[in-house]
C-alpha atoms as a PDB file:
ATOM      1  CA  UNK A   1      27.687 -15.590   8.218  1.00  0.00           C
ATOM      2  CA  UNK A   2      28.023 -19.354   7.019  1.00  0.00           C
ATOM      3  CA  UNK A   3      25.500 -20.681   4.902  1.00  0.00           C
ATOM      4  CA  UNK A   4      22.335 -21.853   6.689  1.00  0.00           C
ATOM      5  CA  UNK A   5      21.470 -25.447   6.637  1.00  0.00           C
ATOM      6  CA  UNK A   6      17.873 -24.724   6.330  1.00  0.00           C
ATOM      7  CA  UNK A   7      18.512 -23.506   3.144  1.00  0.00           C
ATOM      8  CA  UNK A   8      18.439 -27.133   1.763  1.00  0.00           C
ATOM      9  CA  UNK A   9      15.584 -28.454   2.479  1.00  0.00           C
ATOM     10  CA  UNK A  10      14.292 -31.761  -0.246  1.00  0.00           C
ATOM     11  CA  UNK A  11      12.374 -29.696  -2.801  1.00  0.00           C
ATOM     12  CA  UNK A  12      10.258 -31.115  -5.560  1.00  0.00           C
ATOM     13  CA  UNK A  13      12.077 -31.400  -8.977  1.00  0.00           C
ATOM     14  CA  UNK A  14      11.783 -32.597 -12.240  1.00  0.00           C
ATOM     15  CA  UNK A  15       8.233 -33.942 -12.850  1.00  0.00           C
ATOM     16  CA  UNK A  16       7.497 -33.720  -9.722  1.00  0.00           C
ATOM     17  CA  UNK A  17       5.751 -30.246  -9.603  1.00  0.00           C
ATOM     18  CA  UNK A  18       4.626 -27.549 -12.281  1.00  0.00           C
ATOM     19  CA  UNK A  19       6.602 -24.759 -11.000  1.00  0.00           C
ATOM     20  CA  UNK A  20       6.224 -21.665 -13.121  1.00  0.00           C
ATOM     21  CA  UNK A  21       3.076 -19.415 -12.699  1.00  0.00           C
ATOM     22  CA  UNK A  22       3.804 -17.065 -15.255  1.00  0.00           C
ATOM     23  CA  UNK A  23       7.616 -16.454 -17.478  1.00  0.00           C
ATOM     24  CA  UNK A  24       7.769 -13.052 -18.274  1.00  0.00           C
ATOM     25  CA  UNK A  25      10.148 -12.016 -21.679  1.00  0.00           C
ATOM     26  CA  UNK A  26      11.600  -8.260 -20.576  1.00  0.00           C
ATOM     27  CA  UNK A  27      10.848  -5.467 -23.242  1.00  0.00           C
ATOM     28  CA  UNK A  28      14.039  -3.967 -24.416  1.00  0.00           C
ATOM     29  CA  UNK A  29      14.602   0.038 -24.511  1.00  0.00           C
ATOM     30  CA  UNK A  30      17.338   1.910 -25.895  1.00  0.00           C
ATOM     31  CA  UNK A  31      17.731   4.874 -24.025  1.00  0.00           C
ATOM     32  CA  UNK A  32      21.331   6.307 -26.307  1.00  0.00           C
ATOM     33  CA  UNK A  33      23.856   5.915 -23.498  1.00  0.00           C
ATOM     34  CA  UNK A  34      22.063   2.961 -21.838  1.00  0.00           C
ATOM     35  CA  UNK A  35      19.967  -0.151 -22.775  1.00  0.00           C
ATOM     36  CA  UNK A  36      17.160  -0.981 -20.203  1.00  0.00           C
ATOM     37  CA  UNK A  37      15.044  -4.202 -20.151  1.00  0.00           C
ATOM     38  CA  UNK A  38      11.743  -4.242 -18.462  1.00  0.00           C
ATOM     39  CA  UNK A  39       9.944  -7.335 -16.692  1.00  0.00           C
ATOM     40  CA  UNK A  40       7.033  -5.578 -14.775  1.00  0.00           C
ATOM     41  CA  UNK A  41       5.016  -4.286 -15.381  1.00  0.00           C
ATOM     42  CA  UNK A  42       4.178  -6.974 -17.616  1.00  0.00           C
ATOM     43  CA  UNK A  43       0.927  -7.936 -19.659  1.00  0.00           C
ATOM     44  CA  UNK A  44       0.009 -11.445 -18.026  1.00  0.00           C
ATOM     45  CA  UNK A  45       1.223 -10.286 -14.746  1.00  0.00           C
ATOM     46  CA  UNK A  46       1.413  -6.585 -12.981  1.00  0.00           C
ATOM     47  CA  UNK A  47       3.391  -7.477  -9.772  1.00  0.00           C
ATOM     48  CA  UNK A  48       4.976 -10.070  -8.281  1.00  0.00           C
ATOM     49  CA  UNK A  49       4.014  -9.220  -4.015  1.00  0.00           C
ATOM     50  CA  UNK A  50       4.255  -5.317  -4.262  1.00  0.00           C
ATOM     51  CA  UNK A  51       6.986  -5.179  -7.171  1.00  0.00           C
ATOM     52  CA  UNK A  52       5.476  -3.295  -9.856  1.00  0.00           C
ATOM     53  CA  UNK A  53       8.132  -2.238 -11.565  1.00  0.00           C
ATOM     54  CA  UNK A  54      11.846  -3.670 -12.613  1.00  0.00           C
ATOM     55  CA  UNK A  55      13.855  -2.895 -14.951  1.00  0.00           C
ATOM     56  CA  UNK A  56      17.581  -4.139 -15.668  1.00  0.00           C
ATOM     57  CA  UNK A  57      19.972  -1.285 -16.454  1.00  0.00           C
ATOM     58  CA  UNK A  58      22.914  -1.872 -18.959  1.00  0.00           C
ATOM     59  CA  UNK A  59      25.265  -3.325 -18.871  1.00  0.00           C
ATOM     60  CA  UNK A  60      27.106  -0.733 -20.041  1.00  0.00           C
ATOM     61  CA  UNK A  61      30.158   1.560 -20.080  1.00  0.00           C
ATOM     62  CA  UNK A  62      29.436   5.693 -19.330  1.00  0.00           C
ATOM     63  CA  UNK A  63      32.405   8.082 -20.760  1.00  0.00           C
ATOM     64  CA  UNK A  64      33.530  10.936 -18.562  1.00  0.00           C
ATOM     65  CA  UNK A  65      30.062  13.021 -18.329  1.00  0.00           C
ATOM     66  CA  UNK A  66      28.318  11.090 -20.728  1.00  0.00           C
ATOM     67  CA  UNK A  67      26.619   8.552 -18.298  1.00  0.00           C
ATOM     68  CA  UNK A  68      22.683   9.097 -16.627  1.00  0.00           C
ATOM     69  CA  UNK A  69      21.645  12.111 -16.403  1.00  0.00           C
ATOM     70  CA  UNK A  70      17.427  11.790 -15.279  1.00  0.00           C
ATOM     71  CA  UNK A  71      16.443  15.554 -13.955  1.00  0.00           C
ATOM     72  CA  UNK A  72      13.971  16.114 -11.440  1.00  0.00           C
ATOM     73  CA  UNK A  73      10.489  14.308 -11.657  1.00  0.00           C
ATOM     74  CA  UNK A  74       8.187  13.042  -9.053  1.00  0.00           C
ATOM     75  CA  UNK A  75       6.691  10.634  -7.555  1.00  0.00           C
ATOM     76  CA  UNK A  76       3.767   9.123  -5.162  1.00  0.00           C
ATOM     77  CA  UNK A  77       2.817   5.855  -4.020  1.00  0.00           C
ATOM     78  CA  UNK A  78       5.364   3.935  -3.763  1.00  0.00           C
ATOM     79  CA  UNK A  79       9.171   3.153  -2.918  1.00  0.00           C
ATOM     80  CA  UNK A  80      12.281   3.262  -4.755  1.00  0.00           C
ATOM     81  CA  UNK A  81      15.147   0.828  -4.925  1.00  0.00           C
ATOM     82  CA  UNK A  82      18.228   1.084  -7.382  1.00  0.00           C
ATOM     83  CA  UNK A  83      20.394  -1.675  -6.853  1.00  0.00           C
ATOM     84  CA  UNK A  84      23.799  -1.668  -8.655  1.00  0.00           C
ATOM     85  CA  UNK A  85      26.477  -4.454  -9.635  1.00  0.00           C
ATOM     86  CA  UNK A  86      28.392  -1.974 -11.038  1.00  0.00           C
ATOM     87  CA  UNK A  87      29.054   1.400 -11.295  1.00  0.00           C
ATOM     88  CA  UNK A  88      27.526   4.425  -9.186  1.00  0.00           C
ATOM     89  CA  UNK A  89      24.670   7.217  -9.200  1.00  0.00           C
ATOM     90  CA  UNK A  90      23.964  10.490  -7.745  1.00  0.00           C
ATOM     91  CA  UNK A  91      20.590  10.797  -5.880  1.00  0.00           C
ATOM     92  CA  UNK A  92      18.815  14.009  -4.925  1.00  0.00           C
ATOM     93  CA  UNK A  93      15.410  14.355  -3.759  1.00  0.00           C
ATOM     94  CA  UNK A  94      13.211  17.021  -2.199  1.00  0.00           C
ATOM     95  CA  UNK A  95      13.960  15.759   1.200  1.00  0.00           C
ATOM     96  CA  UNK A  96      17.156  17.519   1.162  1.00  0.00           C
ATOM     97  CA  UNK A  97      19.174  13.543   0.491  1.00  0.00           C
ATOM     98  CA  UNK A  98      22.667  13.951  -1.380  1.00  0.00           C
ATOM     99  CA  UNK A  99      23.717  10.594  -2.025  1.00  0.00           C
ATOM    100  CA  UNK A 100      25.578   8.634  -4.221  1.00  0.00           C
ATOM    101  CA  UNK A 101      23.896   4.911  -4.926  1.00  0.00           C
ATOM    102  CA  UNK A 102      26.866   2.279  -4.771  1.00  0.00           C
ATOM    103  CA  UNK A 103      27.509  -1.651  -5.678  1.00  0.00           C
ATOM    104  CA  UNK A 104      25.550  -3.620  -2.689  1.00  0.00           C
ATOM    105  CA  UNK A 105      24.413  -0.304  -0.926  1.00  0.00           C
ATOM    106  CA  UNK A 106      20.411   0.465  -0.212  1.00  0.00           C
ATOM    107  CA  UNK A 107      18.816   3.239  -0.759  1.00  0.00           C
ATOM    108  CA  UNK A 108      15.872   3.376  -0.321  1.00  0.00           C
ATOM    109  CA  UNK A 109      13.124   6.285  -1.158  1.00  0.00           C
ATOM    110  CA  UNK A 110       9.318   6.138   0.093  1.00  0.00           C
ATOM    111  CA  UNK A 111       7.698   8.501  -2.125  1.00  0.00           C
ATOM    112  CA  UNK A 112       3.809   8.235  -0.217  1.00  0.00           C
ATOM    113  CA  UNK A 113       2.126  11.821  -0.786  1.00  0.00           C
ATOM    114  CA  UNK A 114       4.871  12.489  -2.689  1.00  0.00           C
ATOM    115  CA  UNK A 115       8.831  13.409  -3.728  1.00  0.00           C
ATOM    116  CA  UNK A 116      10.542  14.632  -6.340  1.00  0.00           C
ATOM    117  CA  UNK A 117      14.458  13.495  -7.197  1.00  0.00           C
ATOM    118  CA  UNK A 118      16.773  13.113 -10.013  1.00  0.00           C
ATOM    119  CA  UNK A 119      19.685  10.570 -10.837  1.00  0.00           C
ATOM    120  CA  UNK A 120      22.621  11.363 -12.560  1.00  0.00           C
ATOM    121  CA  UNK A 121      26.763  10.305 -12.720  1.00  0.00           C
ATOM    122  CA  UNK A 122      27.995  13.642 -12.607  1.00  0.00           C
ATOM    123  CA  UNK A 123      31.184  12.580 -10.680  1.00  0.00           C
ATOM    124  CA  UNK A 124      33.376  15.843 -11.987  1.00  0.00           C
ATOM    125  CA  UNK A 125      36.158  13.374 -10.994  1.00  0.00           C
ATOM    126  CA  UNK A 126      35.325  10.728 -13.200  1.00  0.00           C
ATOM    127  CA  UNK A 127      38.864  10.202 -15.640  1.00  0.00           C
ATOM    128  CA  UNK A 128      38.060   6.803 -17.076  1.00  0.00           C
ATOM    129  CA  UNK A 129      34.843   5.466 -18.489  1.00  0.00           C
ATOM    130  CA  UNK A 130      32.752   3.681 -15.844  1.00  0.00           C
ATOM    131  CA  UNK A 131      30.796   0.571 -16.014  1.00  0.00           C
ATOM    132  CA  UNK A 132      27.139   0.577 -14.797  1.00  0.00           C
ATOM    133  CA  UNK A 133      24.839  -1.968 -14.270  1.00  0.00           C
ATOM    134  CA  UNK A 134      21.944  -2.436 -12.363  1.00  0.00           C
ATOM    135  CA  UNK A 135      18.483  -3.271 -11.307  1.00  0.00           C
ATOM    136  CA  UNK A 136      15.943  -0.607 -10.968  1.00  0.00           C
ATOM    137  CA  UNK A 137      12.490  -1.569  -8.787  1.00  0.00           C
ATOM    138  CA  UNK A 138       9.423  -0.149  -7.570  1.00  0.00           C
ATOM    139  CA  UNK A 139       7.420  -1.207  -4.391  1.00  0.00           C
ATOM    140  CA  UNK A 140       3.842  -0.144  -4.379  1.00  0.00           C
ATOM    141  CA  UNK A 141       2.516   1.079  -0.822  1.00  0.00           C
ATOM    142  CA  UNK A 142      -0.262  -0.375   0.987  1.00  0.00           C
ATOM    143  CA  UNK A 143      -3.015   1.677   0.715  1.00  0.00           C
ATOM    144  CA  UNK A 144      -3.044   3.040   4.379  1.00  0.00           C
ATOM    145  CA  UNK A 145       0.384   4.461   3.510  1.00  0.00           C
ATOM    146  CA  UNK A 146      -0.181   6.003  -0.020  1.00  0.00           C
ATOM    147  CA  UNK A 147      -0.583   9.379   1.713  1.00  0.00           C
ATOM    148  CA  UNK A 148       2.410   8.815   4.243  1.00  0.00           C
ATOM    149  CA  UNK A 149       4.986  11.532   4.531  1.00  0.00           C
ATOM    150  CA  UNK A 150       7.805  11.076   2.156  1.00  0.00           C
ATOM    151  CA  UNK A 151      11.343   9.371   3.788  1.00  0.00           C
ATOM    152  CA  UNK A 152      14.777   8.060   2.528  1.00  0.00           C
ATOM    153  CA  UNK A 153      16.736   5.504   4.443  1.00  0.00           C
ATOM    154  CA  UNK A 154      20.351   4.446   3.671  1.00  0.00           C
ATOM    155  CA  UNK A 155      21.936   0.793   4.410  1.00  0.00           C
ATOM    156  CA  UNK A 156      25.679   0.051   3.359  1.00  0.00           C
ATOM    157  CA  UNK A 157      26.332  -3.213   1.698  1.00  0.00           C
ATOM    158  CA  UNK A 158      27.960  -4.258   4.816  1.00  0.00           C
ATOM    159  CA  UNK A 159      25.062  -4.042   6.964  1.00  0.00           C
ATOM    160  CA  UNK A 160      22.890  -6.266   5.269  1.00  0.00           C
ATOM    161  CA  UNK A 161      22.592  -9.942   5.686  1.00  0.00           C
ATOM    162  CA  UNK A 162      24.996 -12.045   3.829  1.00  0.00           C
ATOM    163  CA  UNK A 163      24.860 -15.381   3.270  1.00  0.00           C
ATOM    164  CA  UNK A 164      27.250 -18.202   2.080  1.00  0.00           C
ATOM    165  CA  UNK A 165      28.308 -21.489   1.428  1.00  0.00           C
ATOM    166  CA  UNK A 166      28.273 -24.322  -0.747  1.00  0.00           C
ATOM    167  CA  UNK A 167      28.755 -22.402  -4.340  1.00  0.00           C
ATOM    168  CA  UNK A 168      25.707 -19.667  -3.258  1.00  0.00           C
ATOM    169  CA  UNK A 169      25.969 -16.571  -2.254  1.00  0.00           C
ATOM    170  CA  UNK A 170      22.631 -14.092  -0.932  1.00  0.00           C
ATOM    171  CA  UNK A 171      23.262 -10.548   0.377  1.00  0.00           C
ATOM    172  CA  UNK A 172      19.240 -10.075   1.726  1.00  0.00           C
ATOM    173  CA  UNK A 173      18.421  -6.430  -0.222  1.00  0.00           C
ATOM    174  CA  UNK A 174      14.900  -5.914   1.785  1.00  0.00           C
ATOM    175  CA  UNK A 175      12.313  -7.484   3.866  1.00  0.00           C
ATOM    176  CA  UNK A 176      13.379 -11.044   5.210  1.00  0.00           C
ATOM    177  CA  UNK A 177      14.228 -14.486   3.734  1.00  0.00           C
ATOM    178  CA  UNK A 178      16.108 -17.529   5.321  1.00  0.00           C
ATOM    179  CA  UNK A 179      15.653 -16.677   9.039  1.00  0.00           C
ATOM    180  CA  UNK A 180      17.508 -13.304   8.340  1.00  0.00           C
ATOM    181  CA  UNK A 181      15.966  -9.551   7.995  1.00  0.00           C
ATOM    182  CA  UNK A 182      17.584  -6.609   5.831  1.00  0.00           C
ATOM    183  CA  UNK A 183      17.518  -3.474   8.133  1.00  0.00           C
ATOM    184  CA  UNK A 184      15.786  -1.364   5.899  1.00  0.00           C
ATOM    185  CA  UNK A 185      11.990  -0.829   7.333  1.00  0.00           C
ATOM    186  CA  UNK A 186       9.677  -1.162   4.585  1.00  0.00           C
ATOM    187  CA  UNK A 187       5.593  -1.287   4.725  1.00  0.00           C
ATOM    188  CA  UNK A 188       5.067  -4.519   3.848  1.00  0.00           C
ATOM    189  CA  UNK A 189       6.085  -8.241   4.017  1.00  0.00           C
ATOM    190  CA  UNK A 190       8.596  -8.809   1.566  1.00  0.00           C
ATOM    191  CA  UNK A 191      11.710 -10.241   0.031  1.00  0.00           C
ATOM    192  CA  UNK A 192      14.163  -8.514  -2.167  1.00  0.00           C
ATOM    193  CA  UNK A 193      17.776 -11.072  -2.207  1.00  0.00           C
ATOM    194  CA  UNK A 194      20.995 -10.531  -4.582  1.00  0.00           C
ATOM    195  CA  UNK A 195      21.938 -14.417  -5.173  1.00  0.00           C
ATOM    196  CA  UNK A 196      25.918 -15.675  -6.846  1.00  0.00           C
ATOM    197  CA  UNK A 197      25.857 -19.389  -7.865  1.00  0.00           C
ATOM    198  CA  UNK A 198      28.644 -21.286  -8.521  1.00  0.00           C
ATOM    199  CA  UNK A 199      27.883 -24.056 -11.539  1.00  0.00           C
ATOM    200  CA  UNK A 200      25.657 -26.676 -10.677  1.00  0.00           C
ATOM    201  CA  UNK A 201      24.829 -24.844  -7.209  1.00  0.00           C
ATOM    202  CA  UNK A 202      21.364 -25.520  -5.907  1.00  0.00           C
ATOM    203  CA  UNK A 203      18.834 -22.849  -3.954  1.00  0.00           C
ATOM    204  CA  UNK A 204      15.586 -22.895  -2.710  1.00  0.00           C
ATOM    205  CA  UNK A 205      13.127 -20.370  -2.812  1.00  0.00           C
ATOM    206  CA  UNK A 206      11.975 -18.974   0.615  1.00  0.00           C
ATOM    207  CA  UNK A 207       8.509 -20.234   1.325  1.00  0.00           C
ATOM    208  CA  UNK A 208       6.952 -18.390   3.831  1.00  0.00           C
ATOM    209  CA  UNK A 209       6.046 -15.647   1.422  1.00  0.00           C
ATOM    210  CA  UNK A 210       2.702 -15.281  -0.778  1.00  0.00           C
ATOM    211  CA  UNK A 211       4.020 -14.669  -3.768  1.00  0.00           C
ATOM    212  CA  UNK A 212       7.695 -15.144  -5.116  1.00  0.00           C
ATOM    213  CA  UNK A 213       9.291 -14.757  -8.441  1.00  0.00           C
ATOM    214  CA  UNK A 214      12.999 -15.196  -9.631  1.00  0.00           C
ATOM    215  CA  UNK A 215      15.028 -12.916 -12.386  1.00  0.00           C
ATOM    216  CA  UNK A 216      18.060 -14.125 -14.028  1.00  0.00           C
ATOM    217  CA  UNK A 217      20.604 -11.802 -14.561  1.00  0.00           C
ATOM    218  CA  UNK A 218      23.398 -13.137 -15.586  1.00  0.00           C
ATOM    219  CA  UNK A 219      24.009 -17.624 -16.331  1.00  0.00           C
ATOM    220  CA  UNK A 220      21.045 -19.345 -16.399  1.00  0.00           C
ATOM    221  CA  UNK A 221      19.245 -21.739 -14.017  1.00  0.00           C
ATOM    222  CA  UNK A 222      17.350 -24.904 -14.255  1.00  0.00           C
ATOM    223  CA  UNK A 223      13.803 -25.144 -12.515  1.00  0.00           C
ATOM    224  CA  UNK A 224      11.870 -28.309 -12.816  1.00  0.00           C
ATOM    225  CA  UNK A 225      14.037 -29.535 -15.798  1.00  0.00           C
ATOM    226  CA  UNK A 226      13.583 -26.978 -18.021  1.00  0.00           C
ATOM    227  CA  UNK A 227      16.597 -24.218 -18.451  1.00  0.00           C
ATOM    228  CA  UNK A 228      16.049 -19.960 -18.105  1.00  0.00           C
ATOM    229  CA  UNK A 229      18.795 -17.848 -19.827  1.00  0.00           C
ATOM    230  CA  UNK A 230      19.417 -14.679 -18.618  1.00  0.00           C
ATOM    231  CA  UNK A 231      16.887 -11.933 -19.014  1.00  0.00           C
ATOM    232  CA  UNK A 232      14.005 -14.013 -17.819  1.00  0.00           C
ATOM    233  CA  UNK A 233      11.608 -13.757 -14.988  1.00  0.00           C
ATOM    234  CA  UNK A 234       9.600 -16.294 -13.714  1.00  0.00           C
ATOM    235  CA  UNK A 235       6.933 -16.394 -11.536  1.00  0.00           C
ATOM    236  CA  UNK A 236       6.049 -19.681  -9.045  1.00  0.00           C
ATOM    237  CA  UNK A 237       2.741 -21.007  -7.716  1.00  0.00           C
ATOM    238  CA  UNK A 238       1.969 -19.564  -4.037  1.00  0.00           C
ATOM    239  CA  UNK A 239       2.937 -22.557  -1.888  1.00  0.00           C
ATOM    240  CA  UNK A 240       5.218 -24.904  -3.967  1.00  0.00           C
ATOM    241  CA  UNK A 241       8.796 -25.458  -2.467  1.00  0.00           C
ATOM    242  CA  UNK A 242      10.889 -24.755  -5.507  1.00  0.00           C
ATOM    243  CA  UNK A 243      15.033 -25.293  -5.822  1.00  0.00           C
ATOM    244  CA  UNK A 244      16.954 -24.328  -8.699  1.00  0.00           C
ATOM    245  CA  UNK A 245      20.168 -25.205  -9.942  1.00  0.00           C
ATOM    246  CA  UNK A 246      22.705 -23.289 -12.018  1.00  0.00           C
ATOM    247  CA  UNK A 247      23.719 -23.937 -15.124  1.00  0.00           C
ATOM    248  CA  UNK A 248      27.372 -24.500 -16.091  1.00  0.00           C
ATOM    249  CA  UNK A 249      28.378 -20.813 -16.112  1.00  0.00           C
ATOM    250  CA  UNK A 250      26.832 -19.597 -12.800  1.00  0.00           C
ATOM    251  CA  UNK A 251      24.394 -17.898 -12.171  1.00  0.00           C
ATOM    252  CA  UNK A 252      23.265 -14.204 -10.754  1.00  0.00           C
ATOM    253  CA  UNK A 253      20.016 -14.254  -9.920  1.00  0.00           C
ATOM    254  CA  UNK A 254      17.149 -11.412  -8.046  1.00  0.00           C
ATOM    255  CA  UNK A 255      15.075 -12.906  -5.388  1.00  0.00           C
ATOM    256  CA  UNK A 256      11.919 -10.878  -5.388  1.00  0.00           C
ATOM    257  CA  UNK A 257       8.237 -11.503  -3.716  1.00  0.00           C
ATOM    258  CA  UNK A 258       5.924 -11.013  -0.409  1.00  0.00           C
ATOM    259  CA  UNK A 259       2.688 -10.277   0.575  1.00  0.00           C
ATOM    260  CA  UNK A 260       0.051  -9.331  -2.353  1.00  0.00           C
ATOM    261  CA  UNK A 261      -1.396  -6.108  -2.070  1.00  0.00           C
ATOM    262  CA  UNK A 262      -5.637  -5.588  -1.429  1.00  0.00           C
ATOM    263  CA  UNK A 263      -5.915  -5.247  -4.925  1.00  0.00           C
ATOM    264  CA  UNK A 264      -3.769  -4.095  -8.420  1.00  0.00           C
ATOM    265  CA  UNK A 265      -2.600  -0.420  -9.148  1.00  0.00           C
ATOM    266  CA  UNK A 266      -3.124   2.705 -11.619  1.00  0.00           C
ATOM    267  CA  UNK A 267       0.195   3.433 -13.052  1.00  0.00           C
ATOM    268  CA  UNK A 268       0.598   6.780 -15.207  1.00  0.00           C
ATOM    269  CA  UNK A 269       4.444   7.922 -15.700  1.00  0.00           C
ATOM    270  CA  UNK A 270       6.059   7.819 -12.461  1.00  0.00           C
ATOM    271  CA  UNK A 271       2.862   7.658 -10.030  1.00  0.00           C
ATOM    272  CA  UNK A 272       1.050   4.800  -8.864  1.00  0.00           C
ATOM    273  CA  UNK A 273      -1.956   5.004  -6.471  1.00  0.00           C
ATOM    274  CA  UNK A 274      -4.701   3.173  -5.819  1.00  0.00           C
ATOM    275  CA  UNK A 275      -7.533   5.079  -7.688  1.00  0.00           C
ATOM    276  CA  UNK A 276      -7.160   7.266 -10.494  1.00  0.00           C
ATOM    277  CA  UNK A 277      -8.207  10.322  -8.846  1.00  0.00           C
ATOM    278  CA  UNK A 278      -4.837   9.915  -7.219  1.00  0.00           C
ATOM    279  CA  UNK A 279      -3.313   9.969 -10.051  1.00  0.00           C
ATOM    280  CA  UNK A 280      -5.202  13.021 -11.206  1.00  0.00           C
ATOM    281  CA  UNK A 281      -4.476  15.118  -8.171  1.00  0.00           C
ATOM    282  CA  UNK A 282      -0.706  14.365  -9.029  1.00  0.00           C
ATOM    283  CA  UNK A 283      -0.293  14.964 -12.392  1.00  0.00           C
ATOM    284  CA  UNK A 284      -2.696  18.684 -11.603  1.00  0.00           C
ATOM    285  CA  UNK A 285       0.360  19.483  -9.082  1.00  0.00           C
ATOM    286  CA  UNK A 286       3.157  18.503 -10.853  1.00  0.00           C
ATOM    287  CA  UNK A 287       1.899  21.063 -14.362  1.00  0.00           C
ATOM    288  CA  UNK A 288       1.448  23.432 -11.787  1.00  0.00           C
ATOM    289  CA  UNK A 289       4.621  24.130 -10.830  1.00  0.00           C
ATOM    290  CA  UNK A 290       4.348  25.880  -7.523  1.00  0.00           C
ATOM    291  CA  UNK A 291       7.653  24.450  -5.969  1.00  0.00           C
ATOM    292  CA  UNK A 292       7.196  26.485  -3.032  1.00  0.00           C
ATOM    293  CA  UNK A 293       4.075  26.041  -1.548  1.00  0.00           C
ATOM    294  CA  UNK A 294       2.496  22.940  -3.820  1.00  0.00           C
ATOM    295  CA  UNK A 295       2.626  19.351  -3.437  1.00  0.00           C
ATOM    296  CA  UNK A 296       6.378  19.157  -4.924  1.00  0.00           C
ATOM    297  CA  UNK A 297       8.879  20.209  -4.531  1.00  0.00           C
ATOM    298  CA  UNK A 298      13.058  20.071  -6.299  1.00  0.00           C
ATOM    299  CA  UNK A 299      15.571  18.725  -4.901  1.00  0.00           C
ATOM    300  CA  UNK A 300      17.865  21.229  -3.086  1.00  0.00           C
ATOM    301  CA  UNK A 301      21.117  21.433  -5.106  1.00  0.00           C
ATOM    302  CA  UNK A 302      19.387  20.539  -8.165  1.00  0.00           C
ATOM    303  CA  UNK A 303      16.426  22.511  -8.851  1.00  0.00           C
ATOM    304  CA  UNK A 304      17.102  24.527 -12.236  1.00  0.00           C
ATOM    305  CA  UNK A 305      15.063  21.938 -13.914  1.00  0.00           C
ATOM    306  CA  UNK A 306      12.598  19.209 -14.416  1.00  0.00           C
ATOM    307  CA  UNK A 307      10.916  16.735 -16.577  1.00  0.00           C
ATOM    308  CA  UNK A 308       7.814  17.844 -17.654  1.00  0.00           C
ATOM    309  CA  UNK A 309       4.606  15.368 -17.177  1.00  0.00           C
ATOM    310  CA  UNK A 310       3.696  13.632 -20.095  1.00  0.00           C
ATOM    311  CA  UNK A 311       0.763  15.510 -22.482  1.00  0.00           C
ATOM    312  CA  UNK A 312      -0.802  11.758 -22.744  1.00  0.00           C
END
């Protein structure tokens, strides 16, 4: 669709307001084939709405069968979102899902009681080395759907909202944003928005939602006179109306925020839940092992082996 009009509202700038809650500095990983930079959690802030976990993969460049290769290990309590630029990833969970995770695609796993799945790029076709890059997130559940059943839901790129017009781009990942909803049903209020800018392109922040927050991935962006470089998130007061501008390369930005949740979340390995008991009760089913009749179990098609929980 064309760009929306409403999407240039007059916004506060310069002096004018004191936009950034919190700027959050990513921890760096080095995980051999792939680097991976993590915003949230973070220690001044935990989420930003119900993200409580994002973490930039790569970039980088796989060789033939050297690329991801995460076995099967669970989770509960949340949702799954692995967003790609570039590149592609093989998803299998205990539902039964075989799918392959592609550039502007949605896939989208509720975990609730709980689901295991792995993630690999073990395309047997693969010739030529493959770049991958990314954006991995995590959506804790509301608390009256921790213990919902586990589901997956697919959208193609195509399906989702796009938006543009003067120098900006926004494909609308999840939730809604700028009179538009992604189709994906989620269980919360929410925004989730993959934004191009041109140089010197200007966007506001949607701002009907509670909380809202802005990553850079690639350019950088000016906010209330002061200039982010990519790999930075920051974090805006509830309320302001906030614009920013890109800088003279572009920009690629993530659009994330909603509704707060009724309070924060335990997080141990790959479960988050509302009280540690939770937790407990996981981490006592996955060591157990009982893939047929327990609380987990593989993923069909690739169930010869997991990742262990953590002794810790």
């Amino acid at each position: 669709m064309s760009w929306n009009p409403a999407l240039d509202p007059h916004c506060p700038l310069g002096d004018e307001v004191d936009a950034i809650d919190t700027l959050i500095i990513p921890r760096a990983r080095d995980l051999g084939a792939l680097e991976v930079r993590r915003a949230l959690p973070a220690p001044k802030r935990q989420m930003v709405g119900p993200f409580i976990f994002f973490d930039q993969m790569g970039p980088a460049e796989f060789l033939p069968t050297k690329g991801l290769d995460v076995r099967p290990h669970p989770h509960i309590g949340l949702a799954t979102i692995s967003y790609l630029y570039r590149g592609r990833m093989h998803h299998r969970d205990s539902l039964g899902t075989d799918a392959w995770i592609e550039p502007g695609a949605v896939n989208w796993m509720v975990a609730g009681h709980g689901i295991t799945h792995s993630e690999r790029t073990d395309d047997e076709t693969q010739s030529e080395p493959m770049p991958f890059f990314g954006i991995q997130t995590w959506v804790a559940l509301p608390k009256d759907h921790e213990d919902r059943a586990p589901e997956f839901q697919h959208a193609p790129a195509e399906a989702l909202p796009f938006m543009e017009g003067e120098g900006k781009q926004v494909r609308l990942i999840l939730g809604n944003a700028y009179g538009e909803r992604a189709p994906v049903k989620t269980a919360s209020e929410m925004f989730y928005a993959d934004a191009v800018l041109q140089p010197g392109a200007k966007l506001p922040l949607p701002d009907d939602h509670e909380d809202r927050g802005i990553y850079v991935v690639e350019g950088s962006i000016a906010v209330a006179g002061e200039t982010y470089a990519a790999g930075r998130m920051m974090v805006f007061r509830p309320g302001d109306r906030i614009s920013v501008t890109a800088g003279g390369q572009g920009a690629r930005l993530m659009l994330l925020g909603g509704e707060t949740l009724e309070g924060s979340r335990y997080i141990w390995w790959n479960f988050v839940a509302s009280s540690k008991e939770r937790i407990e009760e996981a981490k006592e089913a996955w060591r157990a092992g009982d893939w047929e009749h327990g609380r987990f179990q593989l993923p069909p098609g690739d169930d010869q082996e997991f990742i262990p929980a953590p002794e810790r």
